[in-house]
C-alpha atoms as a PDB file:
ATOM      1  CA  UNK A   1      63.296 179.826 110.815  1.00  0.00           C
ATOM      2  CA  UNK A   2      65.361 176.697 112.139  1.00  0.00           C
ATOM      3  CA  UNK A   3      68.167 177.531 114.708  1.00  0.00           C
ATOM      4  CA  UNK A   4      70.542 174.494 115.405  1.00  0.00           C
ATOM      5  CA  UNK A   5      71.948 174.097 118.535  1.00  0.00           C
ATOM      6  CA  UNK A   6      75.442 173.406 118.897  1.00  0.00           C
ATOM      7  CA  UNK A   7      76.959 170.165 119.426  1.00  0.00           C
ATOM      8  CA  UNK A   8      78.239 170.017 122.906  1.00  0.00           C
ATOM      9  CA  UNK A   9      80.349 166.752 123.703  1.00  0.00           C
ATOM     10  CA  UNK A  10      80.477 165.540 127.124  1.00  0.00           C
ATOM     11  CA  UNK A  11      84.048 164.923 128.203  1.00  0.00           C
ATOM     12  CA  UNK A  12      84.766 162.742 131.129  1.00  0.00           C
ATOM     13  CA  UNK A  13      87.875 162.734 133.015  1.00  0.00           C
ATOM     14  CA  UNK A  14      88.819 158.908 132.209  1.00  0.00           C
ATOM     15  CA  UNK A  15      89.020 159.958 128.656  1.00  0.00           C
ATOM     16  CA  UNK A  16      91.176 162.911 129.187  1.00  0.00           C
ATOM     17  CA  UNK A  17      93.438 160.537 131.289  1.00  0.00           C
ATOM     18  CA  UNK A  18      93.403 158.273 128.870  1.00  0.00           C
ATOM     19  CA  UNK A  19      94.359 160.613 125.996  1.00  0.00           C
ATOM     20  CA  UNK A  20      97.218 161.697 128.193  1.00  0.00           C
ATOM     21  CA  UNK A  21      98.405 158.326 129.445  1.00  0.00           C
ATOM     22  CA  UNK A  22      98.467 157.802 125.331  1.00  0.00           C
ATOM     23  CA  UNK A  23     100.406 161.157 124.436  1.00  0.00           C
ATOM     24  CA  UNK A  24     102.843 160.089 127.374  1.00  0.00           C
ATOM     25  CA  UNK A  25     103.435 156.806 125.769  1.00  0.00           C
ATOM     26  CA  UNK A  26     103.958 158.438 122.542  1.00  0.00           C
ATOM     27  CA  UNK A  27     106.362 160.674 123.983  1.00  0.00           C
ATOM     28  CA  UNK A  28     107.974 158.438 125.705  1.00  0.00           C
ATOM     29  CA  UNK A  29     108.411 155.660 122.673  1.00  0.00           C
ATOM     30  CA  UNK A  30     109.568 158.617 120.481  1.00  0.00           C
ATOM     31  CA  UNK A  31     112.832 159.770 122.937  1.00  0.00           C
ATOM     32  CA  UNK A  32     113.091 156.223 124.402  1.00  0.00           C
ATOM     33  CA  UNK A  33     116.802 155.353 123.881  1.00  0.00           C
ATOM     34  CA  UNK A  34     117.818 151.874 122.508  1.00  0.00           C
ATOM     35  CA  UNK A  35     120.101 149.358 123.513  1.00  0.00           C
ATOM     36  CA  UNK A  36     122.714 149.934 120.930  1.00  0.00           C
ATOM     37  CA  UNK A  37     122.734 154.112 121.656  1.00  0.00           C
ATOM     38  CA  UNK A  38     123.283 153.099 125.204  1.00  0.00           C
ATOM     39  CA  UNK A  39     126.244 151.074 124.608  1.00  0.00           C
ATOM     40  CA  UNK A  40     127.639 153.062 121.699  1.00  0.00           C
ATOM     41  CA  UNK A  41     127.484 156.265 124.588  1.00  0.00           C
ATOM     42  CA  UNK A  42     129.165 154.114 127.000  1.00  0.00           C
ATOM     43  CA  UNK A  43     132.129 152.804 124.904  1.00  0.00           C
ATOM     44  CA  UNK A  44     132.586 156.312 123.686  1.00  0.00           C
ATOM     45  CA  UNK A  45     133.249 157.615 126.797  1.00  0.00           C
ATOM     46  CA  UNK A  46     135.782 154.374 126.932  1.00  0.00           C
ATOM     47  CA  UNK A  47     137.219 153.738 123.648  1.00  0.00           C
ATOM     48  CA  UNK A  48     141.336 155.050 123.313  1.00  0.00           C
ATOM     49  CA  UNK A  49     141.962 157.276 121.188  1.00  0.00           C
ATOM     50  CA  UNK A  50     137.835 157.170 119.723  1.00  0.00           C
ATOM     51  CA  UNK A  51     138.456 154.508 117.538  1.00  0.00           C
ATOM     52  CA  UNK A  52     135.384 151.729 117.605  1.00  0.00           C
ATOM     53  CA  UNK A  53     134.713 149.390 114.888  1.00  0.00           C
ATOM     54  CA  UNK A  54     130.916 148.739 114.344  1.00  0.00           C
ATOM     55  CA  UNK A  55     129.208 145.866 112.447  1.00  0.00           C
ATOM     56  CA  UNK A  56     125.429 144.767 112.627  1.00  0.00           C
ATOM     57  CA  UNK A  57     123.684 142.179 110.790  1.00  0.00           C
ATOM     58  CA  UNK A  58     120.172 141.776 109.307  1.00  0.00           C
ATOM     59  CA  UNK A  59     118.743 140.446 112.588  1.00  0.00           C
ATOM     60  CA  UNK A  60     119.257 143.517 114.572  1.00  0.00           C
ATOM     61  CA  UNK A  61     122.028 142.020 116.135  1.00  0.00           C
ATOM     62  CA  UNK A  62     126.136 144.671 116.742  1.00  0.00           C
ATOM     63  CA  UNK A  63     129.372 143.973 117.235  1.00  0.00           C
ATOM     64  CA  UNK A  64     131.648 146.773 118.237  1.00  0.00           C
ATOM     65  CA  UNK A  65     135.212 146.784 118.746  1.00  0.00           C
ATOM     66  CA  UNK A  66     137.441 149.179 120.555  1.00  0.00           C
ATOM     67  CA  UNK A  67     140.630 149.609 122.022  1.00  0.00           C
ATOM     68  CA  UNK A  68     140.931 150.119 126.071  1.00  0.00           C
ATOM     69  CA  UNK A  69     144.486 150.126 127.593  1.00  0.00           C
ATOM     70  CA  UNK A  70     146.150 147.834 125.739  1.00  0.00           C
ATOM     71  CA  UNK A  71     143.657 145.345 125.269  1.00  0.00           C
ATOM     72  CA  UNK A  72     140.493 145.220 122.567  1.00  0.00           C
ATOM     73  CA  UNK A  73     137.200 145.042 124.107  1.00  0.00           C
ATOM     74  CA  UNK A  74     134.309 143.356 122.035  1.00  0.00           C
ATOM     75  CA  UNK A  75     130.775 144.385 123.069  1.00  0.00           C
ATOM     76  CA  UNK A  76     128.115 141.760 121.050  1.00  0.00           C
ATOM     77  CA  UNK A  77     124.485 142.903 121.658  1.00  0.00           C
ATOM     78  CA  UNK A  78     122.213 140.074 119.576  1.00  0.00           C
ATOM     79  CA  UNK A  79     118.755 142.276 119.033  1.00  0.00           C
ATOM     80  CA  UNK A  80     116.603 144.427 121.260  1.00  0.00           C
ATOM     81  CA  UNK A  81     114.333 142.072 122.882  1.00  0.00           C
ATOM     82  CA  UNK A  82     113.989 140.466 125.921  1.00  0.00           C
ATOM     83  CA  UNK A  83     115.286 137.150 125.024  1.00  0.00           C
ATOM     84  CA  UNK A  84     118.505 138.584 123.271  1.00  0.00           C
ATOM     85  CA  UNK A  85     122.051 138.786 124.923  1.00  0.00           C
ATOM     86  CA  UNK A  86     124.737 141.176 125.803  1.00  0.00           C
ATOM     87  CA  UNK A  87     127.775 139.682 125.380  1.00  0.00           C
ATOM     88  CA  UNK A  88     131.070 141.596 126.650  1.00  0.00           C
ATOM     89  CA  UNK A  89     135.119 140.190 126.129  1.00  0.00           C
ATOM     90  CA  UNK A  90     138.320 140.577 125.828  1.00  0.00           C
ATOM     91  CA  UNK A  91     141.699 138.234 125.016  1.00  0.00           C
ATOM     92  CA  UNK A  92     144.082 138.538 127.257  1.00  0.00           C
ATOM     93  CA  UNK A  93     146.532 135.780 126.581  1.00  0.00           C
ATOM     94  CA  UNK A  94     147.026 133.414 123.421  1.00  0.00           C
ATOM     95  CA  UNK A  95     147.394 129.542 124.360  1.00  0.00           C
ATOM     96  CA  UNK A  96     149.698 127.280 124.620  1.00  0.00           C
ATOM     97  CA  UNK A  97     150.998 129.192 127.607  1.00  0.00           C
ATOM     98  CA  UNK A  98     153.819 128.527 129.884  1.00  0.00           C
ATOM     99  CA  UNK A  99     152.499 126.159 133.162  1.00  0.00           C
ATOM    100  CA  UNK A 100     149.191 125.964 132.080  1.00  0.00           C
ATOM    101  CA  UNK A 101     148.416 124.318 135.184  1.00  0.00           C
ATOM    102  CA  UNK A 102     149.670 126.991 137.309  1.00  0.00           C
ATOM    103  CA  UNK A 103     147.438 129.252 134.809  1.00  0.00           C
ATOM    104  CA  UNK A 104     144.602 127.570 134.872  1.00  0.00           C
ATOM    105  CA  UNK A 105     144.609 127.252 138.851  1.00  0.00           C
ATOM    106  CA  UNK A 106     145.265 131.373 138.858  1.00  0.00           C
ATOM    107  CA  UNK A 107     142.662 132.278 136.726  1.00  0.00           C
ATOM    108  CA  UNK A 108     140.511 129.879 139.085  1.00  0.00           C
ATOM    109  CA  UNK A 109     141.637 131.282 141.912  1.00  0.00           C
ATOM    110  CA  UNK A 110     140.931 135.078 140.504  1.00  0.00           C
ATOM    111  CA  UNK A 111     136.955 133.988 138.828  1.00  0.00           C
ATOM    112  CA  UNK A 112     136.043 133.391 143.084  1.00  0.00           C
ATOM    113  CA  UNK A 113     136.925 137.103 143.874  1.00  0.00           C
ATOM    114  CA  UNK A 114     138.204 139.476 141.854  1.00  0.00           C
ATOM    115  CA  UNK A 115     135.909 139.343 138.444  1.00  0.00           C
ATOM    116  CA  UNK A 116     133.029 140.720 140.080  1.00  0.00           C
ATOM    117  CA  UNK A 117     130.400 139.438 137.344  1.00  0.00           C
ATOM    118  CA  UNK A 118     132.689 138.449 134.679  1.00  0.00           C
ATOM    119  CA  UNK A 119     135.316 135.619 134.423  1.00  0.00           C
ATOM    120  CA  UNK A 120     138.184 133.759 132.880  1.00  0.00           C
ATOM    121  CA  UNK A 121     137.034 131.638 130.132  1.00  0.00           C
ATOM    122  CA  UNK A 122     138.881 130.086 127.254  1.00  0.00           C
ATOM    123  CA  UNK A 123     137.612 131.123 123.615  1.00  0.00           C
ATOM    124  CA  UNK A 124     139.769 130.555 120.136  1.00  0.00           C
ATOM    125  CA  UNK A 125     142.461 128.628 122.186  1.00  0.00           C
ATOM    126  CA  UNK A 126     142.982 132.398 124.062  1.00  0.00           C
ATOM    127  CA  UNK A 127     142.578 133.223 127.469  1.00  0.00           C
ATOM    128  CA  UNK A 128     139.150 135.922 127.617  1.00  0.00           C
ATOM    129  CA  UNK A 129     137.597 138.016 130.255  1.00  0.00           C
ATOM    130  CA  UNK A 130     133.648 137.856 129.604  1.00  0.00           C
ATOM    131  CA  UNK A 131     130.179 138.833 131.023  1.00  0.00           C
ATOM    132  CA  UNK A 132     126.923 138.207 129.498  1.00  0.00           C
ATOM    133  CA  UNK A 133     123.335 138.181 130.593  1.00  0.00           C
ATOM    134  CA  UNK A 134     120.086 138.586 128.513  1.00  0.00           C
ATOM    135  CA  UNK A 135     118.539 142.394 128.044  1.00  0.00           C
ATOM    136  CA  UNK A 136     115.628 141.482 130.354  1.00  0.00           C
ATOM    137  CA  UNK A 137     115.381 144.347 132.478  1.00  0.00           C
ATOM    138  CA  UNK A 138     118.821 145.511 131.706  1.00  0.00           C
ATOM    139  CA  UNK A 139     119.411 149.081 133.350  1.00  0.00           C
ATOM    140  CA  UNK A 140     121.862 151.315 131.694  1.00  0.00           C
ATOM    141  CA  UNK A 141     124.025 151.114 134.771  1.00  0.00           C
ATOM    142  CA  UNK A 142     123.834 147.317 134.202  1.00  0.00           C
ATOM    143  CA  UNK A 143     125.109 147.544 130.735  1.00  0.00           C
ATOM    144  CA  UNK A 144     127.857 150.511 131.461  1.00  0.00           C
ATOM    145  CA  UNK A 145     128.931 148.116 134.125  1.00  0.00           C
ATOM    146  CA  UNK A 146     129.400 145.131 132.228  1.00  0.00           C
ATOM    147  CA  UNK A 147     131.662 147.051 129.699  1.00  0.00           C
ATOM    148  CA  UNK A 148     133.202 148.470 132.388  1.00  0.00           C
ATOM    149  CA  UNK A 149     134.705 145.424 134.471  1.00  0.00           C
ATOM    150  CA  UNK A 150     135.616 143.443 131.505  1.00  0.00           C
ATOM    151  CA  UNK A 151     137.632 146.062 130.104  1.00  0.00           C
ATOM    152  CA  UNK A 152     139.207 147.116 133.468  1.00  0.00           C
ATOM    153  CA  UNK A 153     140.114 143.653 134.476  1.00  0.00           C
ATOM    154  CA  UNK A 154     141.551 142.484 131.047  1.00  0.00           C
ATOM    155  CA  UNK A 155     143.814 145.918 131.072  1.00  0.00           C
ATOM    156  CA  UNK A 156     144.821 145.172 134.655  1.00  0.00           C
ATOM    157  CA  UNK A 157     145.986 142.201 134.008  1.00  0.00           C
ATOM    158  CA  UNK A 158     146.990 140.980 130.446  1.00  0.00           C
ATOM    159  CA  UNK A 159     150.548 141.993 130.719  1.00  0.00           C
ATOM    160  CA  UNK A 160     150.969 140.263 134.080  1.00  0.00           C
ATOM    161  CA  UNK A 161     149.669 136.758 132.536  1.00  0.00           C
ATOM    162  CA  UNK A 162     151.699 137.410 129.535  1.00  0.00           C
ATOM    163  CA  UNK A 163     154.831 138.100 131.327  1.00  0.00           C
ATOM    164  CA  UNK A 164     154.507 135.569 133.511  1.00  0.00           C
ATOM    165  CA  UNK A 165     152.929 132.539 131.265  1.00  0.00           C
ATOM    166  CA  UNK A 166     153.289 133.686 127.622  1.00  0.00           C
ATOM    167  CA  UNK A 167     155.502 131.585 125.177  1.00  0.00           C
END
């Protein structure tokens, strides 16, 4: 009569650290949230009324669109990786304007101190508020941030550059 003994496995503690560094990662890739939830939870918190318009394209690549004060803010987020861009405006006055000089030097004058990181910029032949940086190491504050200022300072002050330099 044969008895067998049983098969006792050796188990060292790098592999259970290993299994759990692995399980972790797992865990952590399968609640990780992505850069379009983040934004889509920050302009919801944001957006009048609830109302955001949402495209995407076959790259990976959104475009939403939502109302904030009385301006439209457009949040463009090209893909997910580190090389891609967020991309945050907003029109605040349509050109030709009244004294465009004058403009120009006030919008200047208001990119050295009170746009934080985003400025004046002319896009379409309009007057825009925009920030954009690449997702490298983006935080969430980062990106709730960016929204945040370009909305703010396009409400604050469209219908002052309108009243004062719109045809």
């Amino acid at each position: 009569m044969t008895t067998s003994e049983p098969n006792l496995e050796t188990v060292s503690p790098e592999s259970i650290l290993s299994e759990s560094a692995i399980a972790d990662a797992q865990v952590e890739k399968a609640t990780a949230v992505t850069y379009a939830e983040e934004i889509e939870t920050v302009i919801a918190s944001m957006a009048v009324d609830q109302k955001v318009m949402v495209g995407q394209n076959e790259q990976g690549g959104h475009l939403w669109k939502f109302k904030y004060g009385s301006v439209e803010v457009l949040v463009q987020l090209t893909g997910e990786t580190e090389d891609d861009t967020l991309t945050v405006w907003a029109f605040v006055l349509q050109l030709p304007a009244k004294n465009e000089a004058q403009l120009m030097r006030k919008l200047l004058e208001m990119n050295w101190l009170s746009t934080l990181e985003s400025h004046f910029a002319i896009v379409d032949n309009q007057v825009a508020v925009i920030s954009t940086r690449t997702i490298a190491k983006i935080s969430t504050g980062e990106i709730s941030r960016a929204i945040t200022i370009v909305a703010t300072i396009a409400d604050d002050n469209d219908d002052i550059l309108q009243a004062e330099y719109g045809l």
